[in-house]
Protein backbone atom coordinates (compact mmCIF):
# COMPACT_ATOMS: atom_id res chain seq x y z
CA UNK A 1 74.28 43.81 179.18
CA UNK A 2 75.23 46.06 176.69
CA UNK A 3 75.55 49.85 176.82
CA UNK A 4 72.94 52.18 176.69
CA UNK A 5 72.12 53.23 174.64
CA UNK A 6 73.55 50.69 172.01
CA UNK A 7 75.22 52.34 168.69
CA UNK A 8 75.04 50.27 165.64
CA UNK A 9 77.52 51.13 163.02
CA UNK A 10 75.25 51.46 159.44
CA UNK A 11 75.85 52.50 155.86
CA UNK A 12 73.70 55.17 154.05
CA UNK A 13 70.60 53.29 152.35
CA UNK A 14 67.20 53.25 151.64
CA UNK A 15 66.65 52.88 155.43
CA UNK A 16 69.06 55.82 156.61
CA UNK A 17 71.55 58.38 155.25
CA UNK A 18 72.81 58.12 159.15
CA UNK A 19 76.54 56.33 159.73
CA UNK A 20 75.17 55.17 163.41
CA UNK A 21 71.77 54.26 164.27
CA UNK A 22 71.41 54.68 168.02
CA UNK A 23 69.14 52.17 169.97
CA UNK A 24 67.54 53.52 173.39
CA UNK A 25 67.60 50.61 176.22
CA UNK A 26 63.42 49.95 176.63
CA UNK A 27 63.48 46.91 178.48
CA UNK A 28 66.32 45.29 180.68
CA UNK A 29 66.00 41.92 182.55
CA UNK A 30 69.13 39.36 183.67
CA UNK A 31 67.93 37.22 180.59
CA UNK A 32 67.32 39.66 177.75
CA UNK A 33 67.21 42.99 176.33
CA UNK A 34 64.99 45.38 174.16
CA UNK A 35 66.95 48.63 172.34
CA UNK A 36 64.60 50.92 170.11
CA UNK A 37 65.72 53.54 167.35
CA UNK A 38 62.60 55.43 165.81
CA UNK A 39 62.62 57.25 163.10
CA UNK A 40 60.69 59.80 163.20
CA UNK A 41 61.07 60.59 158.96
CA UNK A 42 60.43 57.48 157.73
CA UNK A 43 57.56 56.57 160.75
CA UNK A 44 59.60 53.07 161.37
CA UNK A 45 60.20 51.78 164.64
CA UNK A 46 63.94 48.84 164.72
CA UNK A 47 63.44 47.45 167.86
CA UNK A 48 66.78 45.12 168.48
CA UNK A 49 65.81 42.14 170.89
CA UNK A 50 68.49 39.72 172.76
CA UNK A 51 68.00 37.04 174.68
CA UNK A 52 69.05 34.12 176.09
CA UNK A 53 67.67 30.29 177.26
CA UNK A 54 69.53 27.96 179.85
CA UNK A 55 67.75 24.48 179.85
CA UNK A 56 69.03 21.48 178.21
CA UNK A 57 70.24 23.14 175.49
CA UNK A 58 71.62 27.03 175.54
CA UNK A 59 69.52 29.04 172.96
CA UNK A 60 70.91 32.79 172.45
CA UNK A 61 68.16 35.04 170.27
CA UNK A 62 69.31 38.25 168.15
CA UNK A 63 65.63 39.30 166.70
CA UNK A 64 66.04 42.78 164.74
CA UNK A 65 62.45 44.25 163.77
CA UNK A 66 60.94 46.78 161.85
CA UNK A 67 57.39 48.16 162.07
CA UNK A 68 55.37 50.69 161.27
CA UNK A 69 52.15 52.47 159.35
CA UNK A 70 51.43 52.15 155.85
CA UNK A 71 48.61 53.14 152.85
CA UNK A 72 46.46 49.78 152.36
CA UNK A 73 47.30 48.34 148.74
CA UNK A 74 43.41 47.99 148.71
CA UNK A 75 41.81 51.08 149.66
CA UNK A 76 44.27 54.34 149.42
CA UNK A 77 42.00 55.93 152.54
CA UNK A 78 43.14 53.30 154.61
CA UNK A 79 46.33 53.16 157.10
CA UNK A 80 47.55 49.27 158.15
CA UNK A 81 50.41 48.20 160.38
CA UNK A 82 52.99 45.63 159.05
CA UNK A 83 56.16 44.36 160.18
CA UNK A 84 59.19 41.90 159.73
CA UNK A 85 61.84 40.63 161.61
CA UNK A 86 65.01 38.47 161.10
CA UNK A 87 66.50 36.25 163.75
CA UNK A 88 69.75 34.46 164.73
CA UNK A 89 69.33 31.75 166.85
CA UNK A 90 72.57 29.82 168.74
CA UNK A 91 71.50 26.90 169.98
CA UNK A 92 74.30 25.37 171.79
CA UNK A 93 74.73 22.17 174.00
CA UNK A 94 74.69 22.93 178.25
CA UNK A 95 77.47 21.08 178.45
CA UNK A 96 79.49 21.45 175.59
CA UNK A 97 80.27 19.60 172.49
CA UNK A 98 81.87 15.91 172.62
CA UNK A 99 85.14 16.18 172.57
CA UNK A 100 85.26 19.50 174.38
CA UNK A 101 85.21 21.99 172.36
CA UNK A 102 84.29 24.96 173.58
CA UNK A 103 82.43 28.56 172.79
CA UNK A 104 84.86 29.26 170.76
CA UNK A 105 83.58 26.38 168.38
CA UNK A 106 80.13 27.31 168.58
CA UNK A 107 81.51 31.45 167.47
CA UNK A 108 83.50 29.80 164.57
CA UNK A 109 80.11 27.93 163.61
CA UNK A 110 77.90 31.46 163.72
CA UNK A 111 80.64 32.92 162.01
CA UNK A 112 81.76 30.47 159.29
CA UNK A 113 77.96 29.06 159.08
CA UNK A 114 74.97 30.85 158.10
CA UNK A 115 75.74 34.13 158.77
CA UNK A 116 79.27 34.03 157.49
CA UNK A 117 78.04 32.19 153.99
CA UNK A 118 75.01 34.92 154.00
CA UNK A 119 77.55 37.95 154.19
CA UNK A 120 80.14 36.12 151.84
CA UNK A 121 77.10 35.47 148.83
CA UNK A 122 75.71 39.03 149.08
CA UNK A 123 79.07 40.39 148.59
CA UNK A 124 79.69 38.16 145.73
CA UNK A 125 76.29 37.94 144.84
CA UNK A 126 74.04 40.97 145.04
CA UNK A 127 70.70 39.73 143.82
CA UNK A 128 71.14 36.63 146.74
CA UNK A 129 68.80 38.52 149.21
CA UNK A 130 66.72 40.06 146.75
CA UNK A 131 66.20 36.34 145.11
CA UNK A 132 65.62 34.47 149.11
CA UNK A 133 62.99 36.96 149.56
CA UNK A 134 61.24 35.85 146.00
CA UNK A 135 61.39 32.88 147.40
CA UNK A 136 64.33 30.86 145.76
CA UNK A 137 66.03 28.05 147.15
């Protein structure tokens, strides 16, 4: 498990001005873990959610979340909850890949694959997140 509570390195945006956001441990179990940071200014609750699967195939979860209350678009009187999340999934053969390669395969994968690529395009490509969201493909 990690430490509690967990300290997540940030830089100052729209979310926080903060260099660390620090997540309070809210839930502990052997196969997964809950952190929380509220903030208290903005009336957002991250929740940070790991977890982990062992069946035929290893699946290991990183869900960060954000929630919280906001004016309806519809009627100014009203308050409505929203939220959104983005996950990471690993889903790794039990037993390995052929040839037996190892963990350190499936950490080159994360790393070179998706979220590698994602990191890599923002940086070269600003508007790539902003233009996912609109729904580009």
């Amino acid at each position: 498990m990690y430490a509690d509570p967990l300290v997540l390195p940030t830089k100052a945006s729209a979310i926080t001005t903060a260099s660390n956001l620090t997540f309070a441990a809210i839930e502990r179990a052997p196969d997964h873990s809950t952190y929380q940071f509220i903030d208290p200014t903005a009336g957002v609750t991250y929740t940070l959610f790991m977890g982990h699967q062992y069946g035929k195939r290893q699946r290991h979860t990183v869900r960060f979340s954000a929630s919280g209350m906001d004016t309806d678009p519809l009627n100014a009187a009203l308050k409505v909850p929203y939220s959104q999340s983005v996950y990471v999934v690993a889903d790794i053969p039990i037993g390995g890949y052929v040839g037996g390669a190892t963990y350190a395969t499936a950490l080159m994968v994360q790393q070179l694959g998706l979220i590698g690529n994602l990191i890599l395009k923002q940086a070269a490509n600003p508007d790539f997140m902003t233009k996912n969201l609109a729904g580009e493909t």
